[in-house]
C-alpha atoms as a PDB file:
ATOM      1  CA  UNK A   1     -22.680   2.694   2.546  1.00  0.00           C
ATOM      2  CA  UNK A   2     -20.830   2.522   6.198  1.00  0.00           C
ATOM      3  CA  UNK A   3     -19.397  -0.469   7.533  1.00  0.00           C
ATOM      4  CA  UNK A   4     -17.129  -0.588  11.391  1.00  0.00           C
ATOM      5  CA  UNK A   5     -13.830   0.669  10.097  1.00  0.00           C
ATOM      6  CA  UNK A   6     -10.837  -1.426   9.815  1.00  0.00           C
ATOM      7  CA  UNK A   7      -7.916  -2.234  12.637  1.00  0.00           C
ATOM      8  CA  UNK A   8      -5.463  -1.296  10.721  1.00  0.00           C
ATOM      9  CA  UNK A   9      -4.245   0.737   7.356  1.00  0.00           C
ATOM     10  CA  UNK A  10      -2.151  -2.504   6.207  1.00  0.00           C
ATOM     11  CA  UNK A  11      -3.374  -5.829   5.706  1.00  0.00           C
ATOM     12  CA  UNK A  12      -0.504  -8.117   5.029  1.00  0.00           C
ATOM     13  CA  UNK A  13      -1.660 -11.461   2.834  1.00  0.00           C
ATOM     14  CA  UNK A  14       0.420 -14.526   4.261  1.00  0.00           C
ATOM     15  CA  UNK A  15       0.760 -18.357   2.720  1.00  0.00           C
ATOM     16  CA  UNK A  16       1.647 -20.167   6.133  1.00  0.00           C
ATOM     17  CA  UNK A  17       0.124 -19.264   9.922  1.00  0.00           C
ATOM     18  CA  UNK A  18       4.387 -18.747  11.402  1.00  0.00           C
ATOM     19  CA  UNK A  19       3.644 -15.174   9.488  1.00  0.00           C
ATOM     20  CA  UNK A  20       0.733 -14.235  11.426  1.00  0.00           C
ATOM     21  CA  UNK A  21       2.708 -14.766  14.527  1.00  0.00           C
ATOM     22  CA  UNK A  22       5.994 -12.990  12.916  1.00  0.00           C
ATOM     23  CA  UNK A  23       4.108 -10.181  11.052  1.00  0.00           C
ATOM     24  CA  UNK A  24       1.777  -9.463  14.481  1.00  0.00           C
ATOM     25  CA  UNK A  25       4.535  -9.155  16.277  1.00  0.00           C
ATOM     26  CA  UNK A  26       5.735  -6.419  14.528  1.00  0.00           C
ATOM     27  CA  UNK A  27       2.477  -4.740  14.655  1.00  0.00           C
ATOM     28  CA  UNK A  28       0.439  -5.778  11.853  1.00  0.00           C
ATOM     29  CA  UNK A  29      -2.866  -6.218  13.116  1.00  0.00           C
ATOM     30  CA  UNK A  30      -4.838  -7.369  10.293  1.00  0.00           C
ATOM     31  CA  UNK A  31      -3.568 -10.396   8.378  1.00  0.00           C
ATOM     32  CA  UNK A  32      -5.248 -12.500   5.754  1.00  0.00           C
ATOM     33  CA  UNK A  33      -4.021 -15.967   5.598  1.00  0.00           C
ATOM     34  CA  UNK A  34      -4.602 -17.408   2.053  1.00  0.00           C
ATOM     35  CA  UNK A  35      -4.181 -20.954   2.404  1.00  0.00           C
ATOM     36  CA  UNK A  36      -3.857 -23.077  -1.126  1.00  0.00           C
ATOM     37  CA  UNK A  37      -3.648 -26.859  -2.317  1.00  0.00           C
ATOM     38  CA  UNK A  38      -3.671 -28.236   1.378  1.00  0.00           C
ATOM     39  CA  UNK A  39      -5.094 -32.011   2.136  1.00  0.00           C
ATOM     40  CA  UNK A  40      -8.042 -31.464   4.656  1.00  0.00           C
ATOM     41  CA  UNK A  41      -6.445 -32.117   7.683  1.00  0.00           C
ATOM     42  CA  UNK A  42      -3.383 -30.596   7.248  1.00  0.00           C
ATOM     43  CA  UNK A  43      -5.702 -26.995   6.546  1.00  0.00           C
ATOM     44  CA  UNK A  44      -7.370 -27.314   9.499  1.00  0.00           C
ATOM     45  CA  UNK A  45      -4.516 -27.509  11.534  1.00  0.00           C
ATOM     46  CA  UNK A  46      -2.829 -24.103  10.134  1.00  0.00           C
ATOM     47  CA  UNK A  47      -5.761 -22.529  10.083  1.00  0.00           C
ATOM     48  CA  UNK A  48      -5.817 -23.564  13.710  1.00  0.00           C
ATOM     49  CA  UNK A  49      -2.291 -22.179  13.938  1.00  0.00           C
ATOM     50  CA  UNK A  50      -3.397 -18.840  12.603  1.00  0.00           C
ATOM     51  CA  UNK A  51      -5.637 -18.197  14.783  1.00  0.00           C
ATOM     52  CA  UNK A  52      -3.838 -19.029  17.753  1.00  0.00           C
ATOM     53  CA  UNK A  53      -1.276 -16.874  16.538  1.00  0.00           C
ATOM     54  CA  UNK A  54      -3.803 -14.037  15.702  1.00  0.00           C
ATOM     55  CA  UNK A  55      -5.284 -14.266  19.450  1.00  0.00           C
ATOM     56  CA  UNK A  56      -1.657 -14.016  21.146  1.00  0.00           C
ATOM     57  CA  UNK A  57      -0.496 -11.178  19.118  1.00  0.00           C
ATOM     58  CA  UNK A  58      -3.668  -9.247  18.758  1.00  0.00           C
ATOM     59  CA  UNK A  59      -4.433  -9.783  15.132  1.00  0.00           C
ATOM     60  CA  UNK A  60      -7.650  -9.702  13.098  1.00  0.00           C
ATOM     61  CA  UNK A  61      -7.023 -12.855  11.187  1.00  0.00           C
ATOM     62  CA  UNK A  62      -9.462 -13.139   7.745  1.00  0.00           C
ATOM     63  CA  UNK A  63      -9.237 -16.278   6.349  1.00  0.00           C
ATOM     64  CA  UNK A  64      -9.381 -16.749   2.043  1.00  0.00           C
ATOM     65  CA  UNK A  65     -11.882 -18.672   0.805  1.00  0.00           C
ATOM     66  CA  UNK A  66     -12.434 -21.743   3.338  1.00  0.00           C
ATOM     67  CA  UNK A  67     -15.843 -20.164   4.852  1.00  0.00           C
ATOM     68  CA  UNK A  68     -17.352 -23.745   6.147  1.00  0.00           C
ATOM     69  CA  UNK A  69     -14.198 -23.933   7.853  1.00  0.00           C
ATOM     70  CA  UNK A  70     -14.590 -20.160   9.444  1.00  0.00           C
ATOM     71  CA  UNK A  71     -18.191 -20.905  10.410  1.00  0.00           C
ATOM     72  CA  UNK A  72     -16.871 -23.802  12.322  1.00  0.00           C
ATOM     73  CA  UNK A  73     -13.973 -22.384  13.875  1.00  0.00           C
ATOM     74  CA  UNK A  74     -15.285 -19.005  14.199  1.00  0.00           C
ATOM     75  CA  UNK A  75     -12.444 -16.392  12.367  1.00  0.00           C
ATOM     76  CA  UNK A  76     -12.799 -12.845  12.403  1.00  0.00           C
ATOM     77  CA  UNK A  77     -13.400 -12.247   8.714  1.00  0.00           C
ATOM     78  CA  UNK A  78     -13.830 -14.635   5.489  1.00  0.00           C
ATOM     79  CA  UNK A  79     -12.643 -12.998   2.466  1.00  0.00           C
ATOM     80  CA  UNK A  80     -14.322 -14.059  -1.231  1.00  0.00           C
ATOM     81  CA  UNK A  81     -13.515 -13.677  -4.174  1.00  0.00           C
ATOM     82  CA  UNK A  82     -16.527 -12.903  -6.983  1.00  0.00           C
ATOM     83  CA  UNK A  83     -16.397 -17.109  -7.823  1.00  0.00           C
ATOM     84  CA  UNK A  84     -16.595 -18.083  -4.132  1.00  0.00           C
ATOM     85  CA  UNK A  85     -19.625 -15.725  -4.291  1.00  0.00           C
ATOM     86  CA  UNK A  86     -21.077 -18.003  -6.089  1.00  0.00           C
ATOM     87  CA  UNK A  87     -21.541 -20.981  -3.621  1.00  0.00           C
ATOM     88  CA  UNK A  88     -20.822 -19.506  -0.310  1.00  0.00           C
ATOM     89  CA  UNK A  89     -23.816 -19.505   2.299  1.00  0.00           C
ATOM     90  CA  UNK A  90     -24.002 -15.875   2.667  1.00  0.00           C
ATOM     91  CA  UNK A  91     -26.689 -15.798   5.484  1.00  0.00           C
ATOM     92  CA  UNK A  92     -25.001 -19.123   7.390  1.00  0.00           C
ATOM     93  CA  UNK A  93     -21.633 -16.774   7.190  1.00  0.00           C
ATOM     94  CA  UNK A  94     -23.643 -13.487   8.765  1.00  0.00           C
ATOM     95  CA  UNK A  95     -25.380 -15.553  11.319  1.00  0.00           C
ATOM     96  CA  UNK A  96     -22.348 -16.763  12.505  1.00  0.00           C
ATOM     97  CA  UNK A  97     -21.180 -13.432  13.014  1.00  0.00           C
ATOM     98  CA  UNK A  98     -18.362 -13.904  10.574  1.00  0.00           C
ATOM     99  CA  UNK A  99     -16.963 -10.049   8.402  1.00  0.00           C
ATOM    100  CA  UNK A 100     -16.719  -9.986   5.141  1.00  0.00           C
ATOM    101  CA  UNK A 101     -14.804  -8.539   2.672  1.00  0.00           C
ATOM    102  CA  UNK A 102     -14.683  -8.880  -1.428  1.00  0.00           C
ATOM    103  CA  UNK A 103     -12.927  -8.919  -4.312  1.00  0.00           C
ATOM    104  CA  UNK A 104     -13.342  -6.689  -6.796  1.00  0.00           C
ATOM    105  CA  UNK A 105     -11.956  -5.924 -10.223  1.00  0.00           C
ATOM    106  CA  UNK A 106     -14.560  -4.135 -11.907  1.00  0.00           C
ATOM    107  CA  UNK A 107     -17.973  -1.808 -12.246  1.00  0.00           C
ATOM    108  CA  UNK A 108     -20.339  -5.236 -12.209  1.00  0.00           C
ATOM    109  CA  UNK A 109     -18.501  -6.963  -9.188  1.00  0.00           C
ATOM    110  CA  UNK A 110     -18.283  -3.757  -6.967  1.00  0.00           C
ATOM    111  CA  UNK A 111     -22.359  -3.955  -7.839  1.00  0.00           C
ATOM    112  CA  UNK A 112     -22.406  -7.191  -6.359  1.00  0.00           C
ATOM    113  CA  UNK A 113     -20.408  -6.792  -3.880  1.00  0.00           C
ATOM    114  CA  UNK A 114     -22.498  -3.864  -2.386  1.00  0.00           C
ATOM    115  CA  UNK A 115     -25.554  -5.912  -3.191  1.00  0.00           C
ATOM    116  CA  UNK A 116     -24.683  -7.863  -0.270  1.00  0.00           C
ATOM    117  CA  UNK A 117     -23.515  -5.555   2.254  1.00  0.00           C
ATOM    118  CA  UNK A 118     -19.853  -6.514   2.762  1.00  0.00           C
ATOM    119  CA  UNK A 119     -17.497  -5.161   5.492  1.00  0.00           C
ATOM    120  CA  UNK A 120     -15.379  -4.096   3.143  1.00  0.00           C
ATOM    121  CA  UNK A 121     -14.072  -4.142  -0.704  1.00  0.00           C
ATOM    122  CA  UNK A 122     -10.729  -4.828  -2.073  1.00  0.00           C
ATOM    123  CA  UNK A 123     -10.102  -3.280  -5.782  1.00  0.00           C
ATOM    124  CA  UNK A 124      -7.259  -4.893  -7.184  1.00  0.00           C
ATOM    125  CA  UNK A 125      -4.894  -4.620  -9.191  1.00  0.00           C
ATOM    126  CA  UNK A 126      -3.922  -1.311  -9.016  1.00  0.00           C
ATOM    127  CA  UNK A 127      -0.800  -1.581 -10.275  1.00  0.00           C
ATOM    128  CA  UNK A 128       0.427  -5.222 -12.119  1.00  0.00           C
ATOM    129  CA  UNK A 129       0.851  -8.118 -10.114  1.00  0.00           C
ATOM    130  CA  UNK A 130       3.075 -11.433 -10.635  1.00  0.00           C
ATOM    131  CA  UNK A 131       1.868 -13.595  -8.506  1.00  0.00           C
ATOM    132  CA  UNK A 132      -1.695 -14.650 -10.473  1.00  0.00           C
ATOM    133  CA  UNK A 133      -3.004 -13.803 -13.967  1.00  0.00           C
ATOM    134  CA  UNK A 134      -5.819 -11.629 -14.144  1.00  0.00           C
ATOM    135  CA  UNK A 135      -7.909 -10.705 -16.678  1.00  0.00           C
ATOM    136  CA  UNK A 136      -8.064  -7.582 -15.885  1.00  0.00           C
ATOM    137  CA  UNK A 137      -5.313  -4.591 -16.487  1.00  0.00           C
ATOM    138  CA  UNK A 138      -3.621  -2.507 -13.499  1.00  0.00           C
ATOM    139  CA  UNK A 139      -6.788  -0.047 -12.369  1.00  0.00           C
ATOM    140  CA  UNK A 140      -4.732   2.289 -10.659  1.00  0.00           C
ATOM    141  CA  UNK A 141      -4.894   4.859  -8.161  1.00  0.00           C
ATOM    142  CA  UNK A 142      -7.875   7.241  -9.836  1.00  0.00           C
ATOM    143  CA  UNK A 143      -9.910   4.150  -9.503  1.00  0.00           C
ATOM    144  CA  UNK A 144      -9.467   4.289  -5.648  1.00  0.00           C
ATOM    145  CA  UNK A 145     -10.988   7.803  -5.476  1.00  0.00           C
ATOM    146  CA  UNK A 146     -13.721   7.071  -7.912  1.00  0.00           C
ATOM    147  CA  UNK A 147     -14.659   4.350  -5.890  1.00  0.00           C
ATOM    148  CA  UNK A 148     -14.217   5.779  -2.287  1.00  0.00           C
ATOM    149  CA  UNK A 149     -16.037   8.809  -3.565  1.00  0.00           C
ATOM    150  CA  UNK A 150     -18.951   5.850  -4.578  1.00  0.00           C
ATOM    151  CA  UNK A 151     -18.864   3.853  -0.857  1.00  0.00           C
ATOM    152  CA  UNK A 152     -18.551   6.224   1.396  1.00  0.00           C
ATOM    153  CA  UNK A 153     -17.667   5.339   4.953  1.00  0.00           C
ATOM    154  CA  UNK A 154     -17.574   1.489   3.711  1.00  0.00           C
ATOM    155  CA  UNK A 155     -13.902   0.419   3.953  1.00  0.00           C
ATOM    156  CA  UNK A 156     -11.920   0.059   0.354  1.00  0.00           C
ATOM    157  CA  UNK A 157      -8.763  -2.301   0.597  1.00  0.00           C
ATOM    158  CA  UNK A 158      -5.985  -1.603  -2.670  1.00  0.00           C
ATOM    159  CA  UNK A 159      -4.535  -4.534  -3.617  1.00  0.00           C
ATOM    160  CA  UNK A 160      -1.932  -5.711  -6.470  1.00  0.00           C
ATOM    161  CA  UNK A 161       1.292  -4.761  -7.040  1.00  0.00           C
ATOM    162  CA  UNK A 162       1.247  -2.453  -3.915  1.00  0.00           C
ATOM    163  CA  UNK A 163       5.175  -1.949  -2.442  1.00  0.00           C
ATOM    164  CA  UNK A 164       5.962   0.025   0.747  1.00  0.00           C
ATOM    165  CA  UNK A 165       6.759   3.443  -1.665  1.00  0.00           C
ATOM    166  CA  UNK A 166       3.801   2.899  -3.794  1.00  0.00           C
ATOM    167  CA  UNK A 167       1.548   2.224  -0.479  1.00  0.00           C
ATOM    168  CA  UNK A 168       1.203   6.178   0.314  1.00  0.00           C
ATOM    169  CA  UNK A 169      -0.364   6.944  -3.116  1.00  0.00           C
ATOM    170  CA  UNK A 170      -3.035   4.353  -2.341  1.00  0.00           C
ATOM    171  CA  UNK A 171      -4.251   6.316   1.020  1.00  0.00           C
ATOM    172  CA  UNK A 172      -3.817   9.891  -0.498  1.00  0.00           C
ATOM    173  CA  UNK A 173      -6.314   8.224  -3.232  1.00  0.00           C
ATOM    174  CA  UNK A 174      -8.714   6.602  -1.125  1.00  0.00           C
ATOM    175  CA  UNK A 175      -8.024   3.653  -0.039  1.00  0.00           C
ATOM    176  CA  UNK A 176      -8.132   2.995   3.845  1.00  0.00           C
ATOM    177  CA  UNK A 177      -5.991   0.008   3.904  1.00  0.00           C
ATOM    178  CA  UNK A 178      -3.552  -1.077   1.776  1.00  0.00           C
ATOM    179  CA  UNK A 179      -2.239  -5.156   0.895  1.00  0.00           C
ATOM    180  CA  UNK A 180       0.158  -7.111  -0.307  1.00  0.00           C
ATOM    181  CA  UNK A 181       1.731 -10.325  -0.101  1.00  0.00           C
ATOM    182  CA  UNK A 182       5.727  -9.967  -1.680  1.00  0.00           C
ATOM    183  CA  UNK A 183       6.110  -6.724  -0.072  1.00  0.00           C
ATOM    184  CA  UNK A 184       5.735  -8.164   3.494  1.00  0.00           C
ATOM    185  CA  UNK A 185       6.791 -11.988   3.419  1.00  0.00           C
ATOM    186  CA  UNK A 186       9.450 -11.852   0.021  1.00  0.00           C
ATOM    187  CA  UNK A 187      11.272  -9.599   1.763  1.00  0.00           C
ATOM    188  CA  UNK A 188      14.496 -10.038   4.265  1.00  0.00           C
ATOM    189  CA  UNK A 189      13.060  -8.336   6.828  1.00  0.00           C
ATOM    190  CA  UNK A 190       9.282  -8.515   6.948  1.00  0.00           C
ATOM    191  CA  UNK A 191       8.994  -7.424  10.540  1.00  0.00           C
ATOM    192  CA  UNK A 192      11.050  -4.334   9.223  1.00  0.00           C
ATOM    193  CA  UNK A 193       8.534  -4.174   6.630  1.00  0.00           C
ATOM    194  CA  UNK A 194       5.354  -4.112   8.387  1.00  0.00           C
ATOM    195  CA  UNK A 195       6.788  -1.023  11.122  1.00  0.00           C
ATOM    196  CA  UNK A 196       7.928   1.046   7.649  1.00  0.00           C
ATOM    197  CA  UNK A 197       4.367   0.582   6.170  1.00  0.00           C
ATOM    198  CA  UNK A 198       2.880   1.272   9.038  1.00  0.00           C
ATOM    199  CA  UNK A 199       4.886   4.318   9.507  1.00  0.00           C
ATOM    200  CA  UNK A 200       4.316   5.404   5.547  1.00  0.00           C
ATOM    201  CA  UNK A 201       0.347   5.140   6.237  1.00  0.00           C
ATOM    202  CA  UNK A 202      -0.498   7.031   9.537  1.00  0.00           C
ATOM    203  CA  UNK A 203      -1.570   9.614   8.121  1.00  0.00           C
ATOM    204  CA  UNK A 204      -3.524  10.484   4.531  1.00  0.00           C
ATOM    205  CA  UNK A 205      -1.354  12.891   2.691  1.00  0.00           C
ATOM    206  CA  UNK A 206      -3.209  14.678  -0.028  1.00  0.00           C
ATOM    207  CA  UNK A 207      -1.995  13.744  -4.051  1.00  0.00           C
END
């Protein structure tokens, strides 16, 4: 499978729209903003804020989850997770022009995933993660390959438990981008952060 590739080889995750301003600033050019237990209005306005940060800095801004709310404002990307799959409006999201990209944590989802043409997967966790249970154990970097090796030219995101010295192993696996949310915005420098990932990713150095 081949999807466009992505705009960049790290794809910071971010809990309030200040960080897509912050983190684009730095560089970061493709930033998810994963937006959780928000009344209505107050979501609309940072996703608003997002955006409008995303447009003045450059940034490819996916949005988690809310894809009524991407339709209507019209985002760059919606990312799902398998349960969102569930209920989203898959054709109302492609009509509207809207990317999308997929979680992923095993053999089954990555076969639903493909089954409906994403822009690109995320496999996750590769290594353990403290910021959610999952059900499922770290998959690690092997996994990457396997499943590069599977999608071709189709873009595979690593996720989970990803820091800036693990985030080299990812692309010498595989992976084309690599994310995380503690290793950009839990840190005391995350601007710092996003120019040394960048820097550690530029190019894929072999295992």
């Amino acid at each position: 499978m081949s999807a466009a590739p992505l705009p960049s080889r790290i794809y910071p995750v971010v809990d309030e729209a200040r960080w897509v301003g912050q983190l684009g600033q730095a560089g970061a050019k493709l930033i998810q903003l994963r937006l959780k237990d928000m009344a209505p209005e107050a979501l609309l306005r940072e996703i608003r804020a997002g955006m409008a940060q995303a447009r003045q800095h450059g940034v490819c801004l996916v949005l988690n989850d809310y894809w009524r709310i991407a339709i209507d404002e019209g985002v760059d990307y919606i990312h799902l997770g398998q349960e969102d799959l569930d209920t989203a409006d898959l054709p109302a999201i492609r009509a509207a022009g809207i990317r999308l990209g997929v979680s992923t944590h095993s053999e089954a989802e990555l076969e639903r995933a493909l089954s409906i043409r994403p822009d690109y997967v995320a496999l996750g966790p590769v290594w353990p993660t403290r910021l959610k249970k999952m059900p499922w154990g770290p998959q690690g970097t092997a996994k990457l390959t396997a499943w590069k090796q599977r999608i071709g030219d189709l873009p595979l995101v690593a996720i989970g438990g990803i820091t800036l010295e693990r985030a080299p192993s990812c692309i010498a696996a595989g992976a084309d981008c690599v994310s995380a949310v503690s290793d950009f915005i839990r840190m005391p420098d995350p601007a710092g952060q996003v120019k040394a990932w960048l820097a550690a990713t530029r190019t894929r150095q072999p295992l």
